[in-house]
Protein backbone atom coordinates (compact mmCIF):
# COMPACT_ATOMS: atom_id res chain seq x y z
CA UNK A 1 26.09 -45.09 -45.44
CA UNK A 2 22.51 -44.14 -45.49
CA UNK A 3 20.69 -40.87 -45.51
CA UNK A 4 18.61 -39.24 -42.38
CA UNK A 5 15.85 -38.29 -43.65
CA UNK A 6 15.50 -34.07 -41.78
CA UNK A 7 11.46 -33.51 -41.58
CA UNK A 8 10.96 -31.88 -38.69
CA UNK A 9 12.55 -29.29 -35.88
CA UNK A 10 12.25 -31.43 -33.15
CA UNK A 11 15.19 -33.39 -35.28
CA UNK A 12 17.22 -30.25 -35.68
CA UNK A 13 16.88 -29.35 -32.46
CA UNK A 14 18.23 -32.78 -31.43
CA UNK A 15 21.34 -31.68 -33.81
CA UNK A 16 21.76 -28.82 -32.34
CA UNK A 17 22.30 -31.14 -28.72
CA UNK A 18 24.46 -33.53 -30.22
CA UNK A 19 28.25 -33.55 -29.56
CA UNK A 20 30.04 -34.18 -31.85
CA UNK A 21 30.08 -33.94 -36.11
CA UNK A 22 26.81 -34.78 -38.12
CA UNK A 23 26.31 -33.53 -41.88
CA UNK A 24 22.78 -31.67 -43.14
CA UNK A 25 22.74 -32.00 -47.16
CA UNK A 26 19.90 -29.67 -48.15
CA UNK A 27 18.64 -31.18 -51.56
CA UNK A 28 16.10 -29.65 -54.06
CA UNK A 29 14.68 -32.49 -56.24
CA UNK A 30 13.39 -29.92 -59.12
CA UNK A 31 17.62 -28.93 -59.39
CA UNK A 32 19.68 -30.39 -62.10
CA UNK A 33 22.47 -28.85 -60.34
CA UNK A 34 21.09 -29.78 -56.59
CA UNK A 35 20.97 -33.65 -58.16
CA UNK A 36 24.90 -33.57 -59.40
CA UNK A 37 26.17 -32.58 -56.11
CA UNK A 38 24.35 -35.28 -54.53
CA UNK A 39 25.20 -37.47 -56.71
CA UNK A 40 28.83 -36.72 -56.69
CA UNK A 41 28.93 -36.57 -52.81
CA UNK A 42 27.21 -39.90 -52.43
CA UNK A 43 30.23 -41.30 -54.99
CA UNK A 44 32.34 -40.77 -52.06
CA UNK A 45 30.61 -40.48 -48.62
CA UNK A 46 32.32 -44.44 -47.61
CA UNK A 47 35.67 -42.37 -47.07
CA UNK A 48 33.34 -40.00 -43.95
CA UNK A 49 33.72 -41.68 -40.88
CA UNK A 50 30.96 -44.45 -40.66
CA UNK A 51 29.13 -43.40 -37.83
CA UNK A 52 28.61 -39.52 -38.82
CA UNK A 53 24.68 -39.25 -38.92
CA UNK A 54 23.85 -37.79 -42.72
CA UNK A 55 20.75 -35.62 -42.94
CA UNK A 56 18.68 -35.51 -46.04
CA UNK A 57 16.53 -32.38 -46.41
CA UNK A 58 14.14 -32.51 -48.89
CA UNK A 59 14.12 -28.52 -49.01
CA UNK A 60 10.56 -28.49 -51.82
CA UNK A 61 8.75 -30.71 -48.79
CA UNK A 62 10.20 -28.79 -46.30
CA UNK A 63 11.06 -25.12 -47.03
CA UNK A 64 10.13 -23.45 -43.70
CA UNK A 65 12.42 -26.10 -41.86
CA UNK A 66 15.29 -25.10 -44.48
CA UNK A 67 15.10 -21.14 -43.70
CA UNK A 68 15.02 -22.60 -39.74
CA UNK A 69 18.07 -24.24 -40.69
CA UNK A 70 19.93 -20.84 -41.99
CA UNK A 71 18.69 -18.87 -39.14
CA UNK A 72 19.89 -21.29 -36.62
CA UNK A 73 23.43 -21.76 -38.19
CA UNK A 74 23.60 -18.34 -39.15
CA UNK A 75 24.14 -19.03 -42.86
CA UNK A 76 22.88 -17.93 -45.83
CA UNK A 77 20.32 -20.11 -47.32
CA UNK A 78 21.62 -22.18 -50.82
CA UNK A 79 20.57 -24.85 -52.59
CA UNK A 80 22.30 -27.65 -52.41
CA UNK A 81 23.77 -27.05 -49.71
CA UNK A 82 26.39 -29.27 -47.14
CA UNK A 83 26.94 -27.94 -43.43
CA UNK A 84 29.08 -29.51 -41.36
CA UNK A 85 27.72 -29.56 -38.10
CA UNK A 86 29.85 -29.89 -34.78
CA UNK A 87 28.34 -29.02 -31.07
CA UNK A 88 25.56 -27.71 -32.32
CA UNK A 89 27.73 -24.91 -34.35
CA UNK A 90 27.90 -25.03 -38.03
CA UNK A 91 31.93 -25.14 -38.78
CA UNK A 92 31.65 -25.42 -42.55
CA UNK A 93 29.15 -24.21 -45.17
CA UNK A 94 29.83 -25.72 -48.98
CA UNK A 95 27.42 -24.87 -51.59
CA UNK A 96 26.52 -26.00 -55.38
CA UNK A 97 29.91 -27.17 -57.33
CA UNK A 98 31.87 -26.49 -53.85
CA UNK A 99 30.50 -29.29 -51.63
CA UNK A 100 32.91 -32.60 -51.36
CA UNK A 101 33.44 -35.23 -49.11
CA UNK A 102 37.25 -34.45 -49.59
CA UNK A 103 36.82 -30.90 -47.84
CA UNK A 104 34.24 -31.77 -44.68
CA UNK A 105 37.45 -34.36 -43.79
CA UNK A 106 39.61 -31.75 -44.27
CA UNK A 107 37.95 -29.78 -40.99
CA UNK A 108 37.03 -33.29 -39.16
């Protein structure tokens, strides 16, 4: 599997169209905490479906496009930060220790 890198809202707009499930991970690289939970999902992201597009949101190169991201899915803005994206509609929210791989398949 291989990251999307998220950079701009034209992209999350195209989310937002897509049917189906896609994943935005929202990643701060100055986090300890941010780089376990990345870590830790990446350990087992080969058991998501293979075709599920992964985002990658750098959220210290793109802030404004992270506080787009909780206004649009109506969630409160964390770091890191999974949502589970299907239709356009955020179905699943997972913060800090909280995010796995195990629980997005849970609601796929």
């Amino acid at each position: 599997m291989n990251w999307i890198a998220l950079n701009s809202a034209n992209q999350l707009d195209g989310i937002k169209q897509q049917t189906g499930y896609s994943i935005i991970f929202k990643h701060s690289t100055r986090c300890s905490i941010s780089m376990m939970a990345k870590r830790r999902f990446e350990l087992d992201w080969d058991k998501l479906p293979a075709d599920l597009p992964l985002y990658f949101l750098d959220l210290i190169k793109n802030r404004d496009l992270s506080n787009q991201i909780a206004q649009e899915f109506h969630v409160h803005h964390e770091s890191p930060q999974m949502l589970l994206i299907k239709d356009g509609e955020c179905i699943l929210d997972q913060s800090h220790g909280a995010i796995s791989v195990e629980e997005a398949l849970s609601v796929l």
